[in-house]
C-alpha atoms as a PDB file:
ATOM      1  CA  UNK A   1     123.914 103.283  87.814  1.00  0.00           C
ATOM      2  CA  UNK A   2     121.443 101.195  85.607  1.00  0.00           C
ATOM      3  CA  UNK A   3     119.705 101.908  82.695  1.00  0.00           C
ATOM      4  CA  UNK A   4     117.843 105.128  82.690  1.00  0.00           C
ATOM      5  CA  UNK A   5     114.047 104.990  81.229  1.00  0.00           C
ATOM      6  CA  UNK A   6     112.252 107.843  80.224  1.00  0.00           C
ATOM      7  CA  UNK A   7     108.595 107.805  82.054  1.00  0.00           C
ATOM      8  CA  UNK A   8     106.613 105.885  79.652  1.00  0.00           C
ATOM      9  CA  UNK A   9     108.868 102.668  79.909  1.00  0.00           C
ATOM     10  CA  UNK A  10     109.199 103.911  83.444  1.00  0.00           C
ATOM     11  CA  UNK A  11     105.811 103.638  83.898  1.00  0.00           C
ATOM     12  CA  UNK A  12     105.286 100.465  81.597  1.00  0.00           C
ATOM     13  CA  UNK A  13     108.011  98.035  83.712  1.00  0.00           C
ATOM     14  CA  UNK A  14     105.966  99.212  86.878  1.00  0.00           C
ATOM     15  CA  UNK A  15     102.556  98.544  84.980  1.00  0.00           C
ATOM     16  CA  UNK A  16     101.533 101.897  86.009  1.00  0.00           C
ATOM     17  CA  UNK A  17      99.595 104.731  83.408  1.00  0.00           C
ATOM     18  CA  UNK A  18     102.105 107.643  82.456  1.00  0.00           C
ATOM     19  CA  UNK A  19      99.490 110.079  84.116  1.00  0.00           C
ATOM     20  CA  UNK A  20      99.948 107.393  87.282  1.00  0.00           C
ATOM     21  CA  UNK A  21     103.474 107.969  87.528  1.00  0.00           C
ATOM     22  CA  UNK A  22     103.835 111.920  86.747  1.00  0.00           C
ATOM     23  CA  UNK A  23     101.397 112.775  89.662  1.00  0.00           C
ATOM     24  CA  UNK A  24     103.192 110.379  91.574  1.00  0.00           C
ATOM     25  CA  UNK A  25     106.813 112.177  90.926  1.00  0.00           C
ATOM     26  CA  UNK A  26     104.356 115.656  91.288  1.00  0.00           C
ATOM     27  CA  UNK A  27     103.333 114.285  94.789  1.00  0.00           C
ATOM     28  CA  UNK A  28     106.620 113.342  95.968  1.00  0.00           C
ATOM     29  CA  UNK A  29     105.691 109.477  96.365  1.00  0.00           C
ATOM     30  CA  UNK A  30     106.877 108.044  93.176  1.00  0.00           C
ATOM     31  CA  UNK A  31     110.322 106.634  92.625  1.00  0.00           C
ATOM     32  CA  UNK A  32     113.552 108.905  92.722  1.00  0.00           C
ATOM     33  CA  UNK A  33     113.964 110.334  89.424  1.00  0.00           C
ATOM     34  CA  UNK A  34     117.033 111.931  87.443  1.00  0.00           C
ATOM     35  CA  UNK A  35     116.177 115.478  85.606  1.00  0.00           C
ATOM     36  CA  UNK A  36     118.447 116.377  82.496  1.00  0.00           C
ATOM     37  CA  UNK A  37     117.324 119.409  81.452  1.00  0.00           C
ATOM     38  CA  UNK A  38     113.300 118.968  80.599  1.00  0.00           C
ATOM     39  CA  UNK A  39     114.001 115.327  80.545  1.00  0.00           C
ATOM     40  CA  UNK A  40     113.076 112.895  83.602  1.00  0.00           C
ATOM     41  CA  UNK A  41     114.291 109.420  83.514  1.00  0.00           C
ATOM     42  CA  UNK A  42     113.811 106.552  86.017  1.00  0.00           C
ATOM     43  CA  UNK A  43     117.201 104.523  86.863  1.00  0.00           C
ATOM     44  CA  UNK A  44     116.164 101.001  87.106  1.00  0.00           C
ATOM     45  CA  UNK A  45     117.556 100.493  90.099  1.00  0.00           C
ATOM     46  CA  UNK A  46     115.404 102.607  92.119  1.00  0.00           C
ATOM     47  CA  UNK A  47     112.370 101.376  89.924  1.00  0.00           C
ATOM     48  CA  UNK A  48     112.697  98.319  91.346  1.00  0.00           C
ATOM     49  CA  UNK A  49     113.513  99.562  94.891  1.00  0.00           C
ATOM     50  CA  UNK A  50     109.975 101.494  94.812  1.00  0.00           C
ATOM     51  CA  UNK A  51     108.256  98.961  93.646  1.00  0.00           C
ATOM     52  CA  UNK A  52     109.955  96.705  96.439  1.00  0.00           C
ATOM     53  CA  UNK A  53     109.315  99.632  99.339  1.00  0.00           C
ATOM     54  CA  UNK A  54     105.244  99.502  98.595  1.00  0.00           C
ATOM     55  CA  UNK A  55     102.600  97.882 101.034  1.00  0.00           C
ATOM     56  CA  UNK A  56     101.740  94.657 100.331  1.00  0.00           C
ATOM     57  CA  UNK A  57      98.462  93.487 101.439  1.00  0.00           C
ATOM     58  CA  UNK A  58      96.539  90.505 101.772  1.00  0.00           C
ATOM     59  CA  UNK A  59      93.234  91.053 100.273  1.00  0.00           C
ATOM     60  CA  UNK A  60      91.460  93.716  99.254  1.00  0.00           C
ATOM     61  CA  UNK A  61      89.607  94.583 102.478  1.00  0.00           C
ATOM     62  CA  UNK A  62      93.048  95.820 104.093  1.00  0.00           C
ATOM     63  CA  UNK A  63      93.021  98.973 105.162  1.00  0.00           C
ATOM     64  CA  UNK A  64      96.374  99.428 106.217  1.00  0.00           C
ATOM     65  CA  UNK A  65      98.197 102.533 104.878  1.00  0.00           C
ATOM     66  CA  UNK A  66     101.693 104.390 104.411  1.00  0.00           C
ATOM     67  CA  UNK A  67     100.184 107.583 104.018  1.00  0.00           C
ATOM     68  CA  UNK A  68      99.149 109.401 107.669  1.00  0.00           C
ATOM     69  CA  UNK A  69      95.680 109.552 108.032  1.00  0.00           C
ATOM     70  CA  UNK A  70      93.498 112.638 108.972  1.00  0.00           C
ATOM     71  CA  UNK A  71      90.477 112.242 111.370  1.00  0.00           C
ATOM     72  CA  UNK A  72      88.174 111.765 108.115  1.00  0.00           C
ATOM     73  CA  UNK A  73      90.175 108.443 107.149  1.00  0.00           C
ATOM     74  CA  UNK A  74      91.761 109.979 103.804  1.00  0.00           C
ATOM     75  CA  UNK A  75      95.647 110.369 103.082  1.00  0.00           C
ATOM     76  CA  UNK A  76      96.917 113.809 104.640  1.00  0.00           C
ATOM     77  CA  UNK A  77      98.005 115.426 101.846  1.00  0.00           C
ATOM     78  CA  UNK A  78      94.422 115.086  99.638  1.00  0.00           C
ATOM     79  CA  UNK A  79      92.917 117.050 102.625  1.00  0.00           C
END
């Protein structure tokens, strides 16, 4: 196991906002976390394997997504 950061240098080594990252772990789509007691802290490990496991595109105009799509073109789960 790696280093364990708490979500605001979680959320700084991915260049993400802390709000980013909590509705991300909320959602289910962040990075795996570790809870200890009303703590949650990132290993840096899987920080990096997240960040390594996300779409890369090619300009901004890409469309492709991870997320299924419903008939009205928006991520499932923000139905």
């Amino acid at each position: 196991m790696s280093r364990l950061l708490n979500t605001h240098e979680a959320a700084e080594r991915l260049g993400l906002a802390i709000a980013t990252i909590a509705k991300l772990r909320v959602r289910g789509h962040g990075p795996q976390f570790v809870k200890l007691g009303a703590k949650v802290l990132y290993d840096e490990s899987d920080l990096e394997a997240w960040q390594k496991s996300q779409a890369r595109y090619v300009s901004t105009s890409d469309t492709r997504s991870q997320a299924p799509q419903t008939s009205h073109g928006r991520p499932a789960d923000e139905s």
